[in-house]
Protein backbone atom coordinates (compact mmCIF):
# COMPACT_ATOMS: atom_id res chain seq x y z
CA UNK A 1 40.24 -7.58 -98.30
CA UNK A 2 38.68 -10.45 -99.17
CA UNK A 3 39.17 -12.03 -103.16
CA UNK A 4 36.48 -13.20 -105.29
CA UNK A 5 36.71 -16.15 -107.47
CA UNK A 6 34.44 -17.80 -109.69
CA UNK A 7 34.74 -21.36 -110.70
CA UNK A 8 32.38 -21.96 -113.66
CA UNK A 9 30.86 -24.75 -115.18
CA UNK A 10 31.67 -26.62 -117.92
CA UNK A 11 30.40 -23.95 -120.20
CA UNK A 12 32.57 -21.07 -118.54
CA UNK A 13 35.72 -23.04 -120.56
CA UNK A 14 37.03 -23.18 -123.71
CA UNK A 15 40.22 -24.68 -125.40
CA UNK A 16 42.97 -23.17 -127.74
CA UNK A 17 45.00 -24.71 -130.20
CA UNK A 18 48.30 -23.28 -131.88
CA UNK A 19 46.15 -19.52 -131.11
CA UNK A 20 42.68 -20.74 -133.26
CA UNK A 21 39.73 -20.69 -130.52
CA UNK A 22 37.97 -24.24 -130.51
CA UNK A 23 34.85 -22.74 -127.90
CA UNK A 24 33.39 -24.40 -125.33
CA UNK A 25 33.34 -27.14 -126.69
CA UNK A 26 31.75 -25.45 -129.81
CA UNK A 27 33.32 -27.55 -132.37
CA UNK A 28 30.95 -30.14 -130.62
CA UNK A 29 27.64 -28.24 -130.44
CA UNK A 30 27.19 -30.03 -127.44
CA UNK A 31 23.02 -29.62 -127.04
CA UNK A 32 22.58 -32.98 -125.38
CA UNK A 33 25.47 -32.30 -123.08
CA UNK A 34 26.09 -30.45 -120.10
CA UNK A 35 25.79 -27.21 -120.72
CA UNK A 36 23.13 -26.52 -123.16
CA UNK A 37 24.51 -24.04 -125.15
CA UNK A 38 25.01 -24.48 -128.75
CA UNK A 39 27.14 -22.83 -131.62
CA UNK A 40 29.98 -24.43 -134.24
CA UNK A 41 33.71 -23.37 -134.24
CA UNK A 42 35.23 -22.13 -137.59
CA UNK A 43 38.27 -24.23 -137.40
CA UNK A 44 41.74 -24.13 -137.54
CA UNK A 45 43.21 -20.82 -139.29
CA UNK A 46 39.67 -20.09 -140.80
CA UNK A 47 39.49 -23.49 -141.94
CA UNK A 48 36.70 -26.34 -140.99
CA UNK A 49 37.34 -28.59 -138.86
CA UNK A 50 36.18 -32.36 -140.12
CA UNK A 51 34.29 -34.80 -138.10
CA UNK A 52 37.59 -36.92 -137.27
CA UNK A 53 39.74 -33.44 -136.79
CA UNK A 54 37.50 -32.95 -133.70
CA UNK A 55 37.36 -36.47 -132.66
CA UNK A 56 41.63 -36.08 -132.72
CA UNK A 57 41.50 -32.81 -131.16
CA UNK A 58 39.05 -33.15 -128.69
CA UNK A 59 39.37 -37.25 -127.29
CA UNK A 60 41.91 -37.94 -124.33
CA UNK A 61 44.05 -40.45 -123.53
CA UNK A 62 45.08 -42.29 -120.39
CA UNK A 63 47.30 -44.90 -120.22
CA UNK A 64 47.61 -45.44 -116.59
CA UNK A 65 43.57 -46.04 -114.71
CA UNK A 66 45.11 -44.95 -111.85
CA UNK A 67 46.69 -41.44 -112.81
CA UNK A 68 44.67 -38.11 -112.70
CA UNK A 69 47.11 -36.97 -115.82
CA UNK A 70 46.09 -37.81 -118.93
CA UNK A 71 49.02 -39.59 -121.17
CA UNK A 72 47.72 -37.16 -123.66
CA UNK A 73 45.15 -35.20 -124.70
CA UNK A 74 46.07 -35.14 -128.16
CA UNK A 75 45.78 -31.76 -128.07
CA UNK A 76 48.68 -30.42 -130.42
CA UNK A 77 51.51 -28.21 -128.68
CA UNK A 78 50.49 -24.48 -128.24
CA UNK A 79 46.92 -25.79 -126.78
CA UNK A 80 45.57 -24.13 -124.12
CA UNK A 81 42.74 -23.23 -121.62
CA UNK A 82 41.00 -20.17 -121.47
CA UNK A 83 37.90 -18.17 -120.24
CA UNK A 84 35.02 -19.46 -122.65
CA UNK A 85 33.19 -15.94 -124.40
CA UNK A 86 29.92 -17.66 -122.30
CA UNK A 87 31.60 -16.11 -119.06
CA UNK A 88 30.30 -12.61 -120.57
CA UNK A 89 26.96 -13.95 -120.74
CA UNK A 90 25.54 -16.24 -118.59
CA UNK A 91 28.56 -15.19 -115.76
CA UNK A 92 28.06 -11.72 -116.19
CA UNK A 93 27.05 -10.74 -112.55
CA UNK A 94 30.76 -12.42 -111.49
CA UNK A 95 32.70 -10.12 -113.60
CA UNK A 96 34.60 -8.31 -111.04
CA UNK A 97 35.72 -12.20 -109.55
CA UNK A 98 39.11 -13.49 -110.54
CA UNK A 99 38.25 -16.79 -112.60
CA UNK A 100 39.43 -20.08 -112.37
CA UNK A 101 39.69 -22.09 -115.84
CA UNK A 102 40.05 -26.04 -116.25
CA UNK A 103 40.01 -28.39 -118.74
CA UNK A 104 36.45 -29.48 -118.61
CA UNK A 105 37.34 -33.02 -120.07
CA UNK A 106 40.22 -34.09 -117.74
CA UNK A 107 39.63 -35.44 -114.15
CA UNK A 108 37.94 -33.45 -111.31
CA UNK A 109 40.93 -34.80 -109.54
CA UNK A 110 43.40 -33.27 -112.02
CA UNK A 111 41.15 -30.16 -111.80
CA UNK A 112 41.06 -29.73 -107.89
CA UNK A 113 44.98 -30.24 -107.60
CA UNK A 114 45.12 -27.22 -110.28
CA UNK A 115 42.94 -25.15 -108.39
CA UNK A 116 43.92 -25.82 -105.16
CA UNK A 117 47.46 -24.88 -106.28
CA UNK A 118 45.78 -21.38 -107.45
CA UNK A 119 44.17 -20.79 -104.47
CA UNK A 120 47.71 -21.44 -102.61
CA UNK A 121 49.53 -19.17 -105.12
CA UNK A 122 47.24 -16.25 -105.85
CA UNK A 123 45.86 -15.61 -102.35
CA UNK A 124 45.18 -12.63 -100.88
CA UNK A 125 47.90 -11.25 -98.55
CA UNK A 126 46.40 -11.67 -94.98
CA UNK A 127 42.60 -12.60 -96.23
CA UNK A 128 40.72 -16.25 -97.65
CA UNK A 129 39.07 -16.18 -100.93
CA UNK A 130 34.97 -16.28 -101.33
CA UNK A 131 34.27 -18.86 -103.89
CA UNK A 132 31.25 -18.91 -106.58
CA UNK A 133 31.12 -22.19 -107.97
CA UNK A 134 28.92 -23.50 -110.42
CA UNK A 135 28.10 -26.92 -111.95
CA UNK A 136 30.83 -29.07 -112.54
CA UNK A 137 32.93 -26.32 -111.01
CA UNK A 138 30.97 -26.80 -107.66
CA UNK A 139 33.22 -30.39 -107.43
CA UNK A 140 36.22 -29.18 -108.43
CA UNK A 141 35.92 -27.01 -105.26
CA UNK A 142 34.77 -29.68 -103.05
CA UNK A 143 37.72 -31.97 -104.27
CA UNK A 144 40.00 -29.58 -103.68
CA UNK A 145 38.91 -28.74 -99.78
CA UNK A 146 39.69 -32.88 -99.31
CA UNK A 147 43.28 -32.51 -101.14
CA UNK A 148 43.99 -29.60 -99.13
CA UNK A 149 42.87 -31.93 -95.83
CA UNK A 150 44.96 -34.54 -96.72
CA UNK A 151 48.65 -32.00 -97.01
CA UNK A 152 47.70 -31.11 -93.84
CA UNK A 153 46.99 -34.03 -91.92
CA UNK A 154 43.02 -34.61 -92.78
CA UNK A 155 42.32 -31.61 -91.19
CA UNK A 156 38.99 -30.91 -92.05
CA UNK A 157 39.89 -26.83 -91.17
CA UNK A 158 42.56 -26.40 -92.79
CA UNK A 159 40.60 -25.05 -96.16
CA UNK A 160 38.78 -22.42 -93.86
CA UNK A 161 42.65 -21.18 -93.55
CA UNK A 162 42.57 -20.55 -97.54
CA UNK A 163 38.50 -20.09 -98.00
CA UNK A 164 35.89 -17.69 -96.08
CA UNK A 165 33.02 -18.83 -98.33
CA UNK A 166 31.53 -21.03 -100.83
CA UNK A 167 28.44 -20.53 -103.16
CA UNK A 168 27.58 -23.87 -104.64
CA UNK A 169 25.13 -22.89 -107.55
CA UNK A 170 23.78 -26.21 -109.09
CA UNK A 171 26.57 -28.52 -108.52
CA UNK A 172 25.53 -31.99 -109.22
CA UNK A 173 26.80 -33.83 -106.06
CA UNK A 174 25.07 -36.45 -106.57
CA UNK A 175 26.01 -36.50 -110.41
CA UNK A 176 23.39 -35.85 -113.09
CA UNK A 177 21.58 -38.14 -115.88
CA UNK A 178 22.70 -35.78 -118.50
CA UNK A 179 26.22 -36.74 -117.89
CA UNK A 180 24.94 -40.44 -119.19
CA UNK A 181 22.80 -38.99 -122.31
CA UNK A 182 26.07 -38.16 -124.18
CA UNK A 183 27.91 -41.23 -123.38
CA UNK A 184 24.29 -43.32 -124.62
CA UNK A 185 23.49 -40.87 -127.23
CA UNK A 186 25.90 -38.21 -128.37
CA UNK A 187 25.45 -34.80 -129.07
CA UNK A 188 21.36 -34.05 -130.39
CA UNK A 189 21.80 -30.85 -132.05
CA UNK A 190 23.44 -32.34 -135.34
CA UNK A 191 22.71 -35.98 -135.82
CA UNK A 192 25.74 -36.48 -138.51
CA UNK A 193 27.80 -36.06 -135.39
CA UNK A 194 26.57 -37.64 -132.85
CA UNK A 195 28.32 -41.02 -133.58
CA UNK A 196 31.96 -38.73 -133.12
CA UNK A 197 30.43 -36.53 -130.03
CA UNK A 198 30.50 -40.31 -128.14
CA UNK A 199 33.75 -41.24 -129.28
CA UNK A 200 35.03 -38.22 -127.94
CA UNK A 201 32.98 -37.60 -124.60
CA UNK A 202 33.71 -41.46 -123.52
CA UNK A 203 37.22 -40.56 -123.25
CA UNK A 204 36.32 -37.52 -120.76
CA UNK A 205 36.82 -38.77 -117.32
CA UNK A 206 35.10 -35.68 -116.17
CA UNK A 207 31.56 -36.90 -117.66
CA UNK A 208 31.84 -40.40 -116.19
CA UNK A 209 32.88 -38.95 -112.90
CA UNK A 210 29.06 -37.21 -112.89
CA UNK A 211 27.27 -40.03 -113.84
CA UNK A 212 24.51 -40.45 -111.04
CA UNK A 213 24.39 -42.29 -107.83
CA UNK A 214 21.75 -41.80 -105.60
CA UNK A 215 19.45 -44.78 -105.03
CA UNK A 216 17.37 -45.51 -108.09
CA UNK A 217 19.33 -43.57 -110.09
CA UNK A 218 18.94 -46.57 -112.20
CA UNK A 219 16.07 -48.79 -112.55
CA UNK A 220 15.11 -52.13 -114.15
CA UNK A 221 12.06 -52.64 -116.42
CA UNK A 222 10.54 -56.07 -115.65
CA UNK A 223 7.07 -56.60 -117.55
CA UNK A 224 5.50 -53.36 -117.35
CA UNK A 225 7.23 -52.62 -114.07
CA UNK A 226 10.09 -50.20 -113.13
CA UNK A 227 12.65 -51.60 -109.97
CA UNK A 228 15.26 -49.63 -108.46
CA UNK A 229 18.48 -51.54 -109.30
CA UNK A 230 20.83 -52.10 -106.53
CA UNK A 231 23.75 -50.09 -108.08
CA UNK A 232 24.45 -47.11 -109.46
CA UNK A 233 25.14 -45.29 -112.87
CA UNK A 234 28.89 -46.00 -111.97
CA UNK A 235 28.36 -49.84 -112.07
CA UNK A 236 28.67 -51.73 -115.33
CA UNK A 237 25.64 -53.70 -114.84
CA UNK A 238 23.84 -50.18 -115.53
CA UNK A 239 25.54 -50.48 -119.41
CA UNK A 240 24.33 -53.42 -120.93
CA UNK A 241 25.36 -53.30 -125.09
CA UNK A 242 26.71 -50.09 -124.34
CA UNK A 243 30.59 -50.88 -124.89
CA UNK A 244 31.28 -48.41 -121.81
CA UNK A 245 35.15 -48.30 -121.01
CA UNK A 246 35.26 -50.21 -117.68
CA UNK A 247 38.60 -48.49 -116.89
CA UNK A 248 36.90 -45.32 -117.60
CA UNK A 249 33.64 -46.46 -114.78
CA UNK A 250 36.07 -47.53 -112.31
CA UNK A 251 38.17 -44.27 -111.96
CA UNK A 252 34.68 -42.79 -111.62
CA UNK A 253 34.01 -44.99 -108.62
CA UNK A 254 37.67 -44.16 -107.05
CA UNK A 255 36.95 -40.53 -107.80
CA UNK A 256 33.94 -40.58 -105.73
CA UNK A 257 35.06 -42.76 -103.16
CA UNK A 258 37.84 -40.69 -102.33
CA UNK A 259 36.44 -37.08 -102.71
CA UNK A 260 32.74 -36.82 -103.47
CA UNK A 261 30.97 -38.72 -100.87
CA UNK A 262 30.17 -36.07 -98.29
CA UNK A 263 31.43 -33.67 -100.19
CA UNK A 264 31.38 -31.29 -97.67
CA UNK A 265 33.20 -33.12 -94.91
CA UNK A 266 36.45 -31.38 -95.38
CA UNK A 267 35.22 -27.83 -94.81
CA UNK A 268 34.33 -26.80 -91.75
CA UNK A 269 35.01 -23.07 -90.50
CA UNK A 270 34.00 -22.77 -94.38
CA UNK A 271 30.47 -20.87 -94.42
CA UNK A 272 28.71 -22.56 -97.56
CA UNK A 273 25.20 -22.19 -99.38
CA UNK A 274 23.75 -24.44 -101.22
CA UNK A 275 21.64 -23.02 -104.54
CA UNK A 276 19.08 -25.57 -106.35
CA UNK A 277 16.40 -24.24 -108.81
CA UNK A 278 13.11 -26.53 -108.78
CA UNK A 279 11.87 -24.64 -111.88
CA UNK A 280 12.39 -27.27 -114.78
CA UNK A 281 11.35 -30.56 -115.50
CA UNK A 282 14.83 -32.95 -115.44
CA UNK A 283 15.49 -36.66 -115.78
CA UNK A 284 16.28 -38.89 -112.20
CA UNK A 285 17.02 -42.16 -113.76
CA UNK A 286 18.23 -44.51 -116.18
CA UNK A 287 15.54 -47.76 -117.72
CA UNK A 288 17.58 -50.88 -117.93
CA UNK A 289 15.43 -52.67 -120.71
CA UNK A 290 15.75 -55.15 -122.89
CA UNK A 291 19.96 -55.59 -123.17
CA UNK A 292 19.78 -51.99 -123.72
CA UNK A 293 19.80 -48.45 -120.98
CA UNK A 294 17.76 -45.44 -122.18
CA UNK A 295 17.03 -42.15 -120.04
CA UNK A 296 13.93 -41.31 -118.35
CA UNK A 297 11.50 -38.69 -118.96
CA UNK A 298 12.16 -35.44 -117.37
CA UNK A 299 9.89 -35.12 -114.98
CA UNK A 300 11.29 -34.04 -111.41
CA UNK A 301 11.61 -30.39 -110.53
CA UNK A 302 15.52 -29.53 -110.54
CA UNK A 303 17.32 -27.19 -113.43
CA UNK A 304 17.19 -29.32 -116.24
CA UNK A 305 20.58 -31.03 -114.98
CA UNK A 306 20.28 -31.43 -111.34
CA UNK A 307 17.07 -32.51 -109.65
CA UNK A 308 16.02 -30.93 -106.82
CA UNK A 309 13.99 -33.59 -104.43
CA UNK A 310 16.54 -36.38 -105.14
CA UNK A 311 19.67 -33.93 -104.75
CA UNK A 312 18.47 -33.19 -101.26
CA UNK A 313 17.27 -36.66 -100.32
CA UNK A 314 20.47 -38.09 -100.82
CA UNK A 315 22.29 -35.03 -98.99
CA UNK A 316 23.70 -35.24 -95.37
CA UNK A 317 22.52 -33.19 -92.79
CA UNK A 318 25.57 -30.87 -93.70
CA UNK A 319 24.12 -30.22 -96.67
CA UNK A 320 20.69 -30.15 -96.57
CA UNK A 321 21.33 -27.20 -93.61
CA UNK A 322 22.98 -24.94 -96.13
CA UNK A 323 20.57 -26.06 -98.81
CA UNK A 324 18.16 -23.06 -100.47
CA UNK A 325 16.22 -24.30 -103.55
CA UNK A 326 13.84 -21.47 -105.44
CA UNK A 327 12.23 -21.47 -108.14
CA UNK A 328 8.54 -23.31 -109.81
CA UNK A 329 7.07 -23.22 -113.19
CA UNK A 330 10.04 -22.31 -115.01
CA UNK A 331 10.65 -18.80 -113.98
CA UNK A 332 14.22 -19.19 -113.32
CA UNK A 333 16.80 -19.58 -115.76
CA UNK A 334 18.02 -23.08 -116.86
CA UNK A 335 21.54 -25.03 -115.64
CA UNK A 336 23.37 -23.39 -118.55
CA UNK A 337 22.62 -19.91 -117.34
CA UNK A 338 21.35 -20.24 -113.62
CA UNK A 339 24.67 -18.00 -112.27
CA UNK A 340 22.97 -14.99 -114.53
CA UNK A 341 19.50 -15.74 -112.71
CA UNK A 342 18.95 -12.39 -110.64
CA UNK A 343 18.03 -14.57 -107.62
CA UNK A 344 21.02 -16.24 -107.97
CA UNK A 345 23.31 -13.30 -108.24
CA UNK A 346 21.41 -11.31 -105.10
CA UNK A 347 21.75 -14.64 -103.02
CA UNK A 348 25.31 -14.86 -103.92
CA UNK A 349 25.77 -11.18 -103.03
CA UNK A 350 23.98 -11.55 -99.38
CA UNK A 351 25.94 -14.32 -98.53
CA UNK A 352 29.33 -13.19 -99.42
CA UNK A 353 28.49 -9.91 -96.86
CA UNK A 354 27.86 -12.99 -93.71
């Protein structure tokens, strides 16, 4: 028989050190972030955890641009990845799949190696898996089907040979503005920490690797006008007296050069879906102003992360095929908990059975 697996989002992850749980990434009480959930760890052995114990714990390090392997990630020995609780919650129509946990701060690269390796290991005897991905987990599959290619001659089958079927459930391809509101602002739920939220996420390769890039993704204030900009979120013309690591901007570039454009190119004989909500206002671009970048006004229909109409402009015609967006008005459920959505979960269902 076939085998399930879910790949969640950022949110469906959480880190452990020496046995204490950190959450996902509760110690942050990441609001602004991707996920939108909220909530404080309690520390090491019942103890609190101080601003710069989290900024330690949490920041990586990577001596080498180049390298998908971090030179550390100052995470202490014992440290560890695990299912986040949230997969109980907002996953809880996937929990018969076998799951697929990542560090949701390291490179996609790093990521899609790891799982690509699981999906080699674990597979069925005689059968493919049927993937549900979701968010940032929706790349880490993608990269993966392009790694796979490339050990096998850039065969652009050979991932049907591991994989029936992927569910892509509101995977910023395209990247995401949120990704830049916690490098320009930090985390919004507790102001006293923002300052240390950007310390840490600016060392996340992950984040910069979903900055956006579709055309006007950025745009340039000039008198009371807005212009596209002709580059990208990627570019460091888009971070003027931000103090953005350049290193960091160009593996982000590399990263998408060499896995996320077409993102889709490396899996045919794969049956995919596509699953956007259009239910909740979300931001579409960056304001270059005044030496300074802010974020737009949310005011596109997408999930509050990814929006809909620019996501599926800037699609090929691979993708816009297998494209479904539902959804007005707010009466689906937001990025954070769109795999729990009971559209979602039926659509999932239906197109496993194809």
């Amino acid at each position: 028989m076939a085998k399930d697996l879910l790949v969640p989002g950022t949110s469906g992850n959480k880190l452990l050190l020496d046995g204490d749980d950190l959450g996902w990434p509760s110690a942050l009480a990441a609001q602004g972030w991707l996920a939108g959930a909220s909530g404080y760890a309690l520390g090491l052995n019942g103890l609190p955890l101080s601003a710069d114990d989290i900024v330690e714990i949490m920041s990586m390090e990577f001596a080498n641009p180049a390298s998908t392997r971090p030179t550390k990630t100052t995470l202490k020995a014992g440290s560890a990845i695990g299912p986040g609780d949230v997969l109980g919650l907002v996953y809880n129509q996937f929990l018969g799949f076998d799951r697929f946990v990542y560090d949701f701060r390291a490179d996609v690269r790093d990521s899609g190696q790891h799982l690509l390796d699981h999906l080699i290991d674990q597979r069925p005897n005689g059968e493919k898996w049927r993937i549900a991905c979701h968010s940032q987990g929706g790349l880490v599959v993608a990269v993966a089907s392009k790694l796979y290619a490339r050990q096998n001659g850039d065969d652009d089958r050979a991932f049907a040979n591991l994989v029936s079927h992927v569910a892509f459930i509101g995977v910023p391809f395209y990247g995401t503005v949120n990704a830049a509101v916690a490098l320009i602002k930090g985390e919004e739920l507790s102001a006293g920490f923002a300052a240390s939220f950007r310390a840490i996420s600016r060392t996340w390769p992950s984040l910069h690797q979903m900055l956006p890039v579709w055309p006007g993704c950025v745009r340039v204030r000039l008198g009371n006008n807005l212009t596209p900009a002709m580059f990208d979120a990627m570019d460091p013309a888009a971070w003027p007296g931000a103090n953005i690591d350049l290193a960091m901007l160009a593996r982000a570039r590399a990263t998408r050069a060499q896995f996320l454009d077409s993102p889709l190119s490396r899996m045919n004989g794969v049956k995919k879906t596509l699953l956007m909500s259009r239910a909740w206002p979300t931001s579409n671009h960056l304001i270059v102003a005044n030496g300074a970048v802010t974020v737009s006004a949310a005011d596109e229909p997408g999930d509050t992360l990814v929006p809909a109409d620019t996501t599926f402009g800037t699609a090929a015609a691979v993708e816009q095929d297998v494209m479904h967006q539902f959804g007005s008005g707010g009466d689906t459920m937001k990025h954070f908990a769109l795999s729990v959505d009971p559209f979602v979960a039926a659509a999932v269902d239906d197109f496993f059975k194809q």
